[in-house]
PDB file of N, CA and C in Angstrom:
ATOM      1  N   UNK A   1     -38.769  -5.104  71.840  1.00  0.00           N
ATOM      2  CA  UNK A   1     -39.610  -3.916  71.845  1.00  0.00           C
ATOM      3  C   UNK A   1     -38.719  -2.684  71.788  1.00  0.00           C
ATOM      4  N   UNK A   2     -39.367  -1.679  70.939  1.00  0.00           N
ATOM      5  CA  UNK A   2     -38.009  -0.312  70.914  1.00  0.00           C
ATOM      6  C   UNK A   2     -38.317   0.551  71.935  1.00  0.00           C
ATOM      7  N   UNK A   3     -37.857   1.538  71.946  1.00  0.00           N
ATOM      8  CA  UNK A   3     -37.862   2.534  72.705  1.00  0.00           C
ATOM      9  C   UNK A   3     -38.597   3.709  72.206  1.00  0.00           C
ATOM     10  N   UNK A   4     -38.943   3.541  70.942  1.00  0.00           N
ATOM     11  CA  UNK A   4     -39.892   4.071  70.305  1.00  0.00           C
ATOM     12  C   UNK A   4     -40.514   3.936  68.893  1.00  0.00           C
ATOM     13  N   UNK A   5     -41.652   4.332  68.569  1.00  0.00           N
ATOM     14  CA  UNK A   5     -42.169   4.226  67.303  1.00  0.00           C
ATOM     15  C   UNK A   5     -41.450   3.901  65.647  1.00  0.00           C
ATOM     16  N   UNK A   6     -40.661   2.938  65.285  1.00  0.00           N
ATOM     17  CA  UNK A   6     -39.560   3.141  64.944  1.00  0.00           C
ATOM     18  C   UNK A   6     -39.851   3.449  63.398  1.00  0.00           C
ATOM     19  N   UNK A   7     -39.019   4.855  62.621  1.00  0.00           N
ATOM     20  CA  UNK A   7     -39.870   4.692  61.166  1.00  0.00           C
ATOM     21  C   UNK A   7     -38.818   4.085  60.244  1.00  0.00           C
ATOM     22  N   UNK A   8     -38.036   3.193  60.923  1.00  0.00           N
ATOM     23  CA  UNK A   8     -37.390   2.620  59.683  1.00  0.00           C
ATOM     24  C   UNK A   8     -36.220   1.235  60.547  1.00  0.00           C
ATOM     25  N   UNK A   9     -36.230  -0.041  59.922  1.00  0.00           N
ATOM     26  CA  UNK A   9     -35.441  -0.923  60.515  1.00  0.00           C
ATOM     27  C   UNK A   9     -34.129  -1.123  59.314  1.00  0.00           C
ATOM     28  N   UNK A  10     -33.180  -1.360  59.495  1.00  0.00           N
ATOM     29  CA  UNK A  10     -32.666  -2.075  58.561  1.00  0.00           C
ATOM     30  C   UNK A  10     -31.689  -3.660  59.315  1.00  0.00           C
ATOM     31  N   UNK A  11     -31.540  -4.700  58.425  1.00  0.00           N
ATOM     32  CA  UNK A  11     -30.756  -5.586  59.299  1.00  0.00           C
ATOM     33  C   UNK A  11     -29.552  -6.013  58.590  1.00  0.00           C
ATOM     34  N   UNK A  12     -28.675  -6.809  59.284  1.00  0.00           N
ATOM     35  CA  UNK A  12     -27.342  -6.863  58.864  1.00  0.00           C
ATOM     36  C   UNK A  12     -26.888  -8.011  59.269  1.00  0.00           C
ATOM     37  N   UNK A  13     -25.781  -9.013  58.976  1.00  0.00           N
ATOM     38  CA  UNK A  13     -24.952  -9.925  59.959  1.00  0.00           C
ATOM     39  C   UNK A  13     -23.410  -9.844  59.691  1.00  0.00           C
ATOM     40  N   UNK A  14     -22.766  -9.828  60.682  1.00  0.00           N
ATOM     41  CA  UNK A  14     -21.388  -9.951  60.816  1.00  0.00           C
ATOM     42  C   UNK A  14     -20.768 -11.294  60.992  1.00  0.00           C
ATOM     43  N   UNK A  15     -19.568 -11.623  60.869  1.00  0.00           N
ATOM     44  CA  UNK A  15     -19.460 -12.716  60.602  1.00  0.00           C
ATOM     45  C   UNK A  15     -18.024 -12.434  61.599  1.00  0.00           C
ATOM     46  N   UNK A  16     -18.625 -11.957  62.958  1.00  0.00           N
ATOM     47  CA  UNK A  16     -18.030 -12.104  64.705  1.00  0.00           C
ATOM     48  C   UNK A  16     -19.380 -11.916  65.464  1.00  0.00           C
ATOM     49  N   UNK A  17     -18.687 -12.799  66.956  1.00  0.00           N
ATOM     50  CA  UNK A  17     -19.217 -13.192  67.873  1.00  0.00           C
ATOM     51  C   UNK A  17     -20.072 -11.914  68.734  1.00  0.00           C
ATOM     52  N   UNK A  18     -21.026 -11.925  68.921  1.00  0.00           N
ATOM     53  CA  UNK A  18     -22.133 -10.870  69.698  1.00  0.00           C
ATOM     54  C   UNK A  18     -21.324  -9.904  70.821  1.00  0.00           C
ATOM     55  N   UNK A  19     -20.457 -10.558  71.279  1.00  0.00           N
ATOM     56  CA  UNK A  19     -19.401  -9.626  72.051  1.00  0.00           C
ATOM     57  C   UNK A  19     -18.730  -8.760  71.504  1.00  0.00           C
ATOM     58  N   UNK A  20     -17.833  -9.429  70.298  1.00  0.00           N
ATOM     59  CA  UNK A  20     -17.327  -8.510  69.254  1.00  0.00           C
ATOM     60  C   UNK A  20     -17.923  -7.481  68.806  1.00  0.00           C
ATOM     61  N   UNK A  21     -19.228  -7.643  68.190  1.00  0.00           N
ATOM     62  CA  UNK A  21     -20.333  -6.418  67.557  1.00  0.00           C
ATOM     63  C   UNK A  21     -20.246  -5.643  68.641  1.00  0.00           C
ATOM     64  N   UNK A  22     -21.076  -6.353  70.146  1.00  0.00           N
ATOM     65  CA  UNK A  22     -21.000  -4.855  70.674  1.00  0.00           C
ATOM     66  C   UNK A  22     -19.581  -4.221  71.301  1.00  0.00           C
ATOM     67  N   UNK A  23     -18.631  -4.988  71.655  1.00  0.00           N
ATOM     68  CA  UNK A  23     -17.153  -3.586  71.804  1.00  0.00           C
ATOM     69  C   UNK A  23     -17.355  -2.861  70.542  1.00  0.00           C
ATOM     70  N   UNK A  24     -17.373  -3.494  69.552  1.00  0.00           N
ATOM     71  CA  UNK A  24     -17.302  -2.541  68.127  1.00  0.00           C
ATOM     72  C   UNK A  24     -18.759  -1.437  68.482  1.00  0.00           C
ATOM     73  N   UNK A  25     -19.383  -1.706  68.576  1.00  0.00           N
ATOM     74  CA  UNK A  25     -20.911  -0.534  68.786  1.00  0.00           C
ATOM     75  C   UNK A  25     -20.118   0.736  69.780  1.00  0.00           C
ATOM     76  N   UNK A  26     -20.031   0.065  71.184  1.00  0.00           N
ATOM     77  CA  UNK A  26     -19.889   1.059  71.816  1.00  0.00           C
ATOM     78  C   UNK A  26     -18.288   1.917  71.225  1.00  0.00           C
ATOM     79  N   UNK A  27     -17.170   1.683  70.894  1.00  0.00           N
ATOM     80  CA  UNK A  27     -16.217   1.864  70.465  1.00  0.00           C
ATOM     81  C   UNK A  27     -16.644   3.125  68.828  1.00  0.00           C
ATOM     82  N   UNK A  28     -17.374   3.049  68.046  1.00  0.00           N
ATOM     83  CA  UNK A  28     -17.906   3.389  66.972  1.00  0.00           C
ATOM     84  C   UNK A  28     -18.950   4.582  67.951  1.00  0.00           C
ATOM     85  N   UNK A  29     -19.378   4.329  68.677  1.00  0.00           N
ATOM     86  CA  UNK A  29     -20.148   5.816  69.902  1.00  0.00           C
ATOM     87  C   UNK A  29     -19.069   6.108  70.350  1.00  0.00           C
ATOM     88  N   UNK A  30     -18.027   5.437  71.072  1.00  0.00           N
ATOM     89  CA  UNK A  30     -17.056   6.812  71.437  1.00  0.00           C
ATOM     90  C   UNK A  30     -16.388   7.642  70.713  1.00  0.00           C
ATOM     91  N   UNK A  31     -16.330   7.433  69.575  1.00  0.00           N
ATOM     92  CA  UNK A  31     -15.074   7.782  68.764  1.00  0.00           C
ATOM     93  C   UNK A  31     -15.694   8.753  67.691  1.00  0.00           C
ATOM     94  N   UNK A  32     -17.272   8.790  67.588  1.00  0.00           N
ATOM     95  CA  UNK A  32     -17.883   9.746  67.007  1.00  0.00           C
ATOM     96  C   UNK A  32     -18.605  10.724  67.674  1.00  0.00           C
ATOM     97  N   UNK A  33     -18.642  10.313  68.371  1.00  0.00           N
ATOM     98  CA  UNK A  33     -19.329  10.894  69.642  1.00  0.00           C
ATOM     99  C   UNK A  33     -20.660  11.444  70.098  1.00  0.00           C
ATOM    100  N   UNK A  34     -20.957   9.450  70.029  1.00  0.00           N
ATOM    101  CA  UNK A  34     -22.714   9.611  70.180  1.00  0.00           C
ATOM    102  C   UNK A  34     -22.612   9.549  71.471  1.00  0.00           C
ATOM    103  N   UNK A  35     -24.226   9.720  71.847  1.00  0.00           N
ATOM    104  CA  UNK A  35     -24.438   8.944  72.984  1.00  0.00           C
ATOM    105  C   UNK A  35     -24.881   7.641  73.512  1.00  0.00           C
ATOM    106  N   UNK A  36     -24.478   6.301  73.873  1.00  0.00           N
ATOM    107  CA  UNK A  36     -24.299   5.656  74.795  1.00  0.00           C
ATOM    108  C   UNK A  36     -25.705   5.688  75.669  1.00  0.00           C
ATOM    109  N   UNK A  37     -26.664   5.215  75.312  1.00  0.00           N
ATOM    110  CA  UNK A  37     -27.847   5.306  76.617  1.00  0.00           C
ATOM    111  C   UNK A  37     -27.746   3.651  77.385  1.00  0.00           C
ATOM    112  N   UNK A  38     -28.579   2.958  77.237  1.00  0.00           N
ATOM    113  CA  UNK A  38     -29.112   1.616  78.207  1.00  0.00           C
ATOM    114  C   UNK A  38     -28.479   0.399  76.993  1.00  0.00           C
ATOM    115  N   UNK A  39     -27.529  -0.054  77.864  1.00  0.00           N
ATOM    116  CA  UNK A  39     -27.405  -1.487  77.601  1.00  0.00           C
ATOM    117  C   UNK A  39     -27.555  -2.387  78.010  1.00  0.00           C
ATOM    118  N   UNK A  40     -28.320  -3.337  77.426  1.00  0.00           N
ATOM    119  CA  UNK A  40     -29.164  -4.664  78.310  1.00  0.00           C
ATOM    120  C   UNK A  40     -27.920  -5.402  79.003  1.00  0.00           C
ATOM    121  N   UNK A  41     -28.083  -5.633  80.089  1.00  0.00           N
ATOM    122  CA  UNK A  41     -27.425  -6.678  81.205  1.00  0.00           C
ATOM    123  C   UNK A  41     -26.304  -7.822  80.424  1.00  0.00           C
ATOM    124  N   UNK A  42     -26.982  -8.629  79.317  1.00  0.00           N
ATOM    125  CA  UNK A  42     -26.275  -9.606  78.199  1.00  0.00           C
ATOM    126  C   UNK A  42     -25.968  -8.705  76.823  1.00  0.00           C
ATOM    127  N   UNK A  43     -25.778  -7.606  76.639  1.00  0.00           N
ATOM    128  CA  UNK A  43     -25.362  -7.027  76.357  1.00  0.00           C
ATOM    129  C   UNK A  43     -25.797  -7.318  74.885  1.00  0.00           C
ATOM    130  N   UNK A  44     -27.036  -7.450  74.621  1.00  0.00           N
ATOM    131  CA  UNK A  44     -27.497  -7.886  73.242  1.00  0.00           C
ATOM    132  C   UNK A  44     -28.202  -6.994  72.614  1.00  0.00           C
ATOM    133  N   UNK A  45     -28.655  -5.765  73.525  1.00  0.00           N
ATOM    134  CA  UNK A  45     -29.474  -4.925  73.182  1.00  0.00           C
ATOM    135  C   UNK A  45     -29.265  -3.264  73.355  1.00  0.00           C
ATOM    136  N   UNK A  46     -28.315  -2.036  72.154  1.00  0.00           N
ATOM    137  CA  UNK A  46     -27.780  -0.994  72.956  1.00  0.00           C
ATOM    138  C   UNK A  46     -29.072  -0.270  72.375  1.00  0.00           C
ATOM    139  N   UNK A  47     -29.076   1.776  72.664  1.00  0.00           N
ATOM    140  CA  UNK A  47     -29.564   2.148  72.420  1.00  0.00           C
ATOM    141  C   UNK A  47     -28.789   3.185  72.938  1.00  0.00           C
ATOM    142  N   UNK A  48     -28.795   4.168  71.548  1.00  0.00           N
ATOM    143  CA  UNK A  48     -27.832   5.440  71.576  1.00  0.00           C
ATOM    144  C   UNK A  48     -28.751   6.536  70.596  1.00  0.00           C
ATOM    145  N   UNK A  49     -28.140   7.468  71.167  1.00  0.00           N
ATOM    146  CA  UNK A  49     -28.575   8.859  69.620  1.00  0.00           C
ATOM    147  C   UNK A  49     -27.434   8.857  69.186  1.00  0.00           C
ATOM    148  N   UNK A  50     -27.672   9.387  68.196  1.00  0.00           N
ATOM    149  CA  UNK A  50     -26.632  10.179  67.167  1.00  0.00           C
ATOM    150  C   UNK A  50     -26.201  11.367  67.577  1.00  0.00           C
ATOM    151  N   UNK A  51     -25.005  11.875  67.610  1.00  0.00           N
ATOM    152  CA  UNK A  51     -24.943  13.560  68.034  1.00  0.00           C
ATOM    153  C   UNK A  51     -25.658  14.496  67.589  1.00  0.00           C
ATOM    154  N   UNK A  52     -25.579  15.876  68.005  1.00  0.00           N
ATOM    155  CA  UNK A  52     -26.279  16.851  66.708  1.00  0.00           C
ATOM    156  C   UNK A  52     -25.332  17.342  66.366  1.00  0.00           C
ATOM    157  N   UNK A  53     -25.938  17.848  65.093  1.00  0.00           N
ATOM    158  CA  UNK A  53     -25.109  18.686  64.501  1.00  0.00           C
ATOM    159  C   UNK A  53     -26.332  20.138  64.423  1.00  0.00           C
ATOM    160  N   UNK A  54     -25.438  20.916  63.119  1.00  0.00           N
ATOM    161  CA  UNK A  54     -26.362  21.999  62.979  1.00  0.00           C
ATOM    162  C   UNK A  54     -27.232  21.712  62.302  1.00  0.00           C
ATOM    163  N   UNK A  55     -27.466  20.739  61.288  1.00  0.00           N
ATOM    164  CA  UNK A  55     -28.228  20.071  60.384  1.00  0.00           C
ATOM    165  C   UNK A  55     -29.181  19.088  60.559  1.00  0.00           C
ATOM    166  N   UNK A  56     -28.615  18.613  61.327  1.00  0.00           N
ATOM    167  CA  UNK A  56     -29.190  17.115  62.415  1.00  0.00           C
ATOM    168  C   UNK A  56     -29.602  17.294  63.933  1.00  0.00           C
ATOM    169  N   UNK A  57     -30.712  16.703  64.253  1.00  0.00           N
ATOM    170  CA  UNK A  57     -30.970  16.448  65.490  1.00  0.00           C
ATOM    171  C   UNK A  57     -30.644  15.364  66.733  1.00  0.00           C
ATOM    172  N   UNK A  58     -30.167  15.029  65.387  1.00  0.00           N
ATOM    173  CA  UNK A  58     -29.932  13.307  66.188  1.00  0.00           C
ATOM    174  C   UNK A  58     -30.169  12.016  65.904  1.00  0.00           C
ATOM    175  N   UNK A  59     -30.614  10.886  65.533  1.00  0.00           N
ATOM    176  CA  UNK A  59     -31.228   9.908  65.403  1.00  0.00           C
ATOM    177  C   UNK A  59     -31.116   9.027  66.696  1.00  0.00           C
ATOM    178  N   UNK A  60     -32.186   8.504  66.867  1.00  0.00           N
ATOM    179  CA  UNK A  60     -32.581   7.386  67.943  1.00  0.00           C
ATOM    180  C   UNK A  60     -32.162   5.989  67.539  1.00  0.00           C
ATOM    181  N   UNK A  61     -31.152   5.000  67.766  1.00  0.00           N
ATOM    182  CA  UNK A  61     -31.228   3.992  67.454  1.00  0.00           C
ATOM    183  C   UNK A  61     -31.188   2.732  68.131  1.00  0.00           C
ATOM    184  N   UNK A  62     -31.463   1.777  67.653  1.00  0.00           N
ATOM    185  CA  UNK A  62     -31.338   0.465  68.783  1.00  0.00           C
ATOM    186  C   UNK A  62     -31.200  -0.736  68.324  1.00  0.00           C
ATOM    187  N   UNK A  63     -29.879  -1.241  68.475  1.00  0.00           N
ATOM    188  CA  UNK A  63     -29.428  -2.433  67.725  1.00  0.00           C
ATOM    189  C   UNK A  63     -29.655  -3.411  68.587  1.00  0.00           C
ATOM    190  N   UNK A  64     -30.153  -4.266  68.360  1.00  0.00           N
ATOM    191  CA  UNK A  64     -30.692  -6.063  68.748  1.00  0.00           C
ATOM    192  C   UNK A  64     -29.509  -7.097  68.165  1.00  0.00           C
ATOM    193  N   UNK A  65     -29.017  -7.463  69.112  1.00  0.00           N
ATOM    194  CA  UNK A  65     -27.994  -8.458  68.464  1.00  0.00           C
ATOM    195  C   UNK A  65     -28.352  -9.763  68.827  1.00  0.00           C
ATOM    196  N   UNK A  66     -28.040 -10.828  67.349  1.00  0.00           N
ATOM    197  CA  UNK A  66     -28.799 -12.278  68.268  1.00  0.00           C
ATOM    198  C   UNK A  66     -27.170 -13.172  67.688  1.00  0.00           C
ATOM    199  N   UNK A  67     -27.734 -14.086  67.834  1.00  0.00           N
ATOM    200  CA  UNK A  67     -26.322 -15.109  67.844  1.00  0.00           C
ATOM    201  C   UNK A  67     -26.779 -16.328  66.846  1.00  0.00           C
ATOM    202  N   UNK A  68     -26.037 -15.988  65.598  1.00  0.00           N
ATOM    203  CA  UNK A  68     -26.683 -17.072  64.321  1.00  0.00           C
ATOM    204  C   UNK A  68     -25.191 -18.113  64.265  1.00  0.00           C
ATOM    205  N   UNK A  69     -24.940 -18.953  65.051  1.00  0.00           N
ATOM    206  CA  UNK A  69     -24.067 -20.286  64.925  1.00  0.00           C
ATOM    207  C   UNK A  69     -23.136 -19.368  65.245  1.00  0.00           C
ATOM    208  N   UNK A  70     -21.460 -19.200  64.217  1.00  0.00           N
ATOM    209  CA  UNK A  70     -20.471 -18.309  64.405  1.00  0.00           C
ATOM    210  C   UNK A  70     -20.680 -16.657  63.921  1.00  0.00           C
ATOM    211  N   UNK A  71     -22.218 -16.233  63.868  1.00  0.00           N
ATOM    212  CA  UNK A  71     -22.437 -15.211  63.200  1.00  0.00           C
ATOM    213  C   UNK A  71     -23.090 -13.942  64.401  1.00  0.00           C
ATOM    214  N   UNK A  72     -23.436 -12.662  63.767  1.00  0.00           N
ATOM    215  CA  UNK A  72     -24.044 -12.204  64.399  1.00  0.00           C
ATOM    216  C   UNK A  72     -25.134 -11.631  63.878  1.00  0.00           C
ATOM    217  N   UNK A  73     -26.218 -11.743  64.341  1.00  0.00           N
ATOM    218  CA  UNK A  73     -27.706 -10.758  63.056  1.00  0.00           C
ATOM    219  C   UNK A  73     -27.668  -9.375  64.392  1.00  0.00           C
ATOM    220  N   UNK A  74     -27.750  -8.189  63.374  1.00  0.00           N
ATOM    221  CA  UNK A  74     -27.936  -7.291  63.985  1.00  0.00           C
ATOM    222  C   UNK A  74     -29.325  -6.579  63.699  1.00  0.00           C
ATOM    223  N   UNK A  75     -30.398  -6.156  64.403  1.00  0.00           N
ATOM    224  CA  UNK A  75     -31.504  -5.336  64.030  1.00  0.00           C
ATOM    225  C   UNK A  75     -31.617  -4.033  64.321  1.00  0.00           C
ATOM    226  N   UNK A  76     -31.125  -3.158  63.449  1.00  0.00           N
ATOM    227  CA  UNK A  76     -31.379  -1.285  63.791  1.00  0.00           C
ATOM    228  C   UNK A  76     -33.234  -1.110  63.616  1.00  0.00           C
ATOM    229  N   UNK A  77     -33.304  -0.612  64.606  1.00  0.00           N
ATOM    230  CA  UNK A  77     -34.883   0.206  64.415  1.00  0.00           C
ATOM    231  C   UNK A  77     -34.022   1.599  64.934  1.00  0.00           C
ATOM    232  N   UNK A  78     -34.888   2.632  64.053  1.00  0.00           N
ATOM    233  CA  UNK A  78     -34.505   4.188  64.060  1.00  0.00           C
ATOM    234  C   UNK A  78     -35.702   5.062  63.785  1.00  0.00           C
ATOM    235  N   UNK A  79     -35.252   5.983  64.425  1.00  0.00           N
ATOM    236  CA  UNK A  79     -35.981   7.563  64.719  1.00  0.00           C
ATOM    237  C   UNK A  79     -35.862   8.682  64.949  1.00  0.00           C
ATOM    238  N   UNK A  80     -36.217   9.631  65.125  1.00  0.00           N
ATOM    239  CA  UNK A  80     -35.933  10.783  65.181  1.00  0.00           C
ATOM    240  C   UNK A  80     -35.717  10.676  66.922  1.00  0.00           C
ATOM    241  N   UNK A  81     -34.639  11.551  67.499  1.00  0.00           N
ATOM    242  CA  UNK A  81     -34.265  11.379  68.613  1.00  0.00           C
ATOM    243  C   UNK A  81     -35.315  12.317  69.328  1.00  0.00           C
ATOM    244  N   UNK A  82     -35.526  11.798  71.013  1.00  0.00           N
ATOM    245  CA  UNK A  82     -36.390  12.608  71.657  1.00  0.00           C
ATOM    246  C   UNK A  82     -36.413  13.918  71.859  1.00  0.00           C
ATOM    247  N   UNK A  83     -37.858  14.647  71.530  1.00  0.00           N
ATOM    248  CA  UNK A  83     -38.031  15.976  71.278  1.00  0.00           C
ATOM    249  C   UNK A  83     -37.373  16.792  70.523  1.00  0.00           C
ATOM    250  N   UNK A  84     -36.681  16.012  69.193  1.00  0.00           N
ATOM    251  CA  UNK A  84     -36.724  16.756  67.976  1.00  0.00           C
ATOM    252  C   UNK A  84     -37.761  17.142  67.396  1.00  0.00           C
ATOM    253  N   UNK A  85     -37.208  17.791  66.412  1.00  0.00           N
ATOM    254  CA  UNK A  85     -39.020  18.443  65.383  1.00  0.00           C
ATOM    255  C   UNK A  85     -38.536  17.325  64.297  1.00  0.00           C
ATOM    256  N   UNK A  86     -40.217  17.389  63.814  1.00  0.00           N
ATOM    257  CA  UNK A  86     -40.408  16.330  63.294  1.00  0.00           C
ATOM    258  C   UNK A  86     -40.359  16.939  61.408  1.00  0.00           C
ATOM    259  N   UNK A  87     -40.314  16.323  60.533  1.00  0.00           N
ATOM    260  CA  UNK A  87     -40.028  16.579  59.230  1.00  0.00           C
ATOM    261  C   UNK A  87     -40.158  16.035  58.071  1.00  0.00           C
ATOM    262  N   UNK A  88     -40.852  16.498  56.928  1.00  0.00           N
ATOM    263  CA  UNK A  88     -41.524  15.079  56.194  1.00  0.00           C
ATOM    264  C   UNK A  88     -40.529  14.463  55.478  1.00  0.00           C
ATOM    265  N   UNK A  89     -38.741  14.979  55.443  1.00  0.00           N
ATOM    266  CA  UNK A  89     -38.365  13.599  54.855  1.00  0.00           C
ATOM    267  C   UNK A  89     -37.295  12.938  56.123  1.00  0.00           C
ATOM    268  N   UNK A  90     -37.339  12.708  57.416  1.00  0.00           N
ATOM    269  CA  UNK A  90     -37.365  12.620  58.631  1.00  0.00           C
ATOM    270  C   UNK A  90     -36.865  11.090  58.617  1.00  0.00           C
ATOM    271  N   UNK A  91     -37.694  10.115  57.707  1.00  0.00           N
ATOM    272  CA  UNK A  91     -37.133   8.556  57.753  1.00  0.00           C
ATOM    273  C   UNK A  91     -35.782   8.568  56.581  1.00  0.00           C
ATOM    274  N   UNK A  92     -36.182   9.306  55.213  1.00  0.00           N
ATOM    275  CA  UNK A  92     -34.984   9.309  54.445  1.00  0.00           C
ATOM    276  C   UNK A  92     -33.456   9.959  55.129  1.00  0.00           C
ATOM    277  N   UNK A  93     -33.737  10.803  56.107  1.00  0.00           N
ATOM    278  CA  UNK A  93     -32.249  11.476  56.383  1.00  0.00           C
ATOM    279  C   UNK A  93     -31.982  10.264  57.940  1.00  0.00           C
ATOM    280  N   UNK A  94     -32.807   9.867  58.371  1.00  0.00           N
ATOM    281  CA  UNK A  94     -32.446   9.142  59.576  1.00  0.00           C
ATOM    282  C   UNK A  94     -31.774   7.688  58.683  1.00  0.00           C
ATOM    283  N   UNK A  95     -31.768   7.477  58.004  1.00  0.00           N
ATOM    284  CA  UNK A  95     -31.807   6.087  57.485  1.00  0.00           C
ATOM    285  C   UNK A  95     -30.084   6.415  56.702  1.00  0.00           C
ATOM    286  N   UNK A  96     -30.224   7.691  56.260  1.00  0.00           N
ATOM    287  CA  UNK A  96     -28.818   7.890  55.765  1.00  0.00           C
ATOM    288  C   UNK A  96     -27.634   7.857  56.899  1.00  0.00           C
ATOM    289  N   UNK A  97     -28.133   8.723  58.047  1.00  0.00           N
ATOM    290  CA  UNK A  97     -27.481   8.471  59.150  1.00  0.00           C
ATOM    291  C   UNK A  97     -26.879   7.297  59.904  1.00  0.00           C
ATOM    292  N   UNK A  98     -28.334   5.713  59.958  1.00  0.00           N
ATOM    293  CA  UNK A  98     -27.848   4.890  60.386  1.00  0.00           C
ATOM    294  C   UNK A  98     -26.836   4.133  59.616  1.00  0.00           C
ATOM    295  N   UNK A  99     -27.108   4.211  58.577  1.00  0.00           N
ATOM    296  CA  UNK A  99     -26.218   3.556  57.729  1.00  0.00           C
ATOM    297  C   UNK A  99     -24.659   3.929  57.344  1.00  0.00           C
ATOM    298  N   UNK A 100     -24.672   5.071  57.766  1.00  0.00           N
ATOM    299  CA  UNK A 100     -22.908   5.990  58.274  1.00  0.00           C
ATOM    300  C   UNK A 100     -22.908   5.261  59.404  1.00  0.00           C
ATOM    301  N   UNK A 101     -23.650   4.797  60.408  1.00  0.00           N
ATOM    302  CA  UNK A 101     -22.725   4.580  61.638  1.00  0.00           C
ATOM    303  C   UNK A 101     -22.654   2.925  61.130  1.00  0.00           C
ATOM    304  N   UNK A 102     -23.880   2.044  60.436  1.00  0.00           N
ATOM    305  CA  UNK A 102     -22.974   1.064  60.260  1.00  0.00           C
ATOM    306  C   UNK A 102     -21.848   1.099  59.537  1.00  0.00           C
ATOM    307  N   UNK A 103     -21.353   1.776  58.302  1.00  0.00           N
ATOM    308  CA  UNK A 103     -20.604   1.721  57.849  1.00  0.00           C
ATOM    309  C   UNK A 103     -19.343   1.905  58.499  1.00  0.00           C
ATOM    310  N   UNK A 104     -19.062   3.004  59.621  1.00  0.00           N
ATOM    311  CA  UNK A 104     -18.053   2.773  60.795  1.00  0.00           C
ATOM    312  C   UNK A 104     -18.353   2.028  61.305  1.00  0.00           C
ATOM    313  N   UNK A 105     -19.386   0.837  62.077  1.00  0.00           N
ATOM    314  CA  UNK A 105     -19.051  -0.569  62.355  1.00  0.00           C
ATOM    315  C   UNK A 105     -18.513  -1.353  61.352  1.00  0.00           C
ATOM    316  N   UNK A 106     -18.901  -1.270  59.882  1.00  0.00           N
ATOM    317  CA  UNK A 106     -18.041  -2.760  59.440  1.00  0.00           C
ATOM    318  C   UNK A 106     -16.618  -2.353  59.868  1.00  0.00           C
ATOM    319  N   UNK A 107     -16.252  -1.215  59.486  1.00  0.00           N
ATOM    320  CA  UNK A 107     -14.626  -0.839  59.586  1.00  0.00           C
ATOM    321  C   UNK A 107     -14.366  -1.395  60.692  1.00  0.00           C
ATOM    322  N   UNK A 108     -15.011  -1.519  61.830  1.00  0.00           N
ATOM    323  CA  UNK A 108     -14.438  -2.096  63.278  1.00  0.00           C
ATOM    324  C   UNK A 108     -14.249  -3.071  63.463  1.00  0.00           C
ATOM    325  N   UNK A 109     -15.195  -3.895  62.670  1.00  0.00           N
ATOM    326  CA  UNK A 109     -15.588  -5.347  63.021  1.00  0.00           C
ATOM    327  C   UNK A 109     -14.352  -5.814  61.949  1.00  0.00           C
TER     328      UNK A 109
END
């Protein structure tokens, strides 16, 4: 379940262990300098914004990590971060966003 209404998922798999993905997640938030909100206990489930900028508000995201044999499936659901304004092309620029921060995860992984 997300953390909110999500207007766009995309999914992915890596080919390292669910531990690996997430040091790489949180490591890829420090170093750009998102924020870091609630990480599930087994550590399968983060949820961060995106920073702002002057352009950007933020994006809401929340990666689901599951464990496929030696693999990892990752699930982004994304959104506009809490109490931004809202905007009608709002899923196209959030979606460009998530996909910059995966792209600094493959580099990690």
């Amino acid at each position: 379940m997300s953390m909110f209404a999500s207007n766009g998922t995309i999914e992915k798999s890596y080919t390292a262990a669910p531990a690996a993905v997430g040091a790489a997640i949180a490591a890829v938030c420090t170093e750009a300098g998102h924020h870091l909100g609630t990480v599930s206990p087994d550590q399968t489930r983060f949820e961060l914004t995106t920073k702002r900028t002057a352009l950007n508000w933020g994006t809401a995201i929340v990666l689901t990590l599951s464990e496929a044999g030696a693999n990892t499936n990752v699930r982004v659901d994304y959104d506009n971060s809490a109490g931004s304004q809202k905007a009608l092309l709002d899923g196209r620029k959030n979606k460009k966003t998530v996909e910059s921060f995966l792209g600094q995860l493959d580099a990690r992984i």
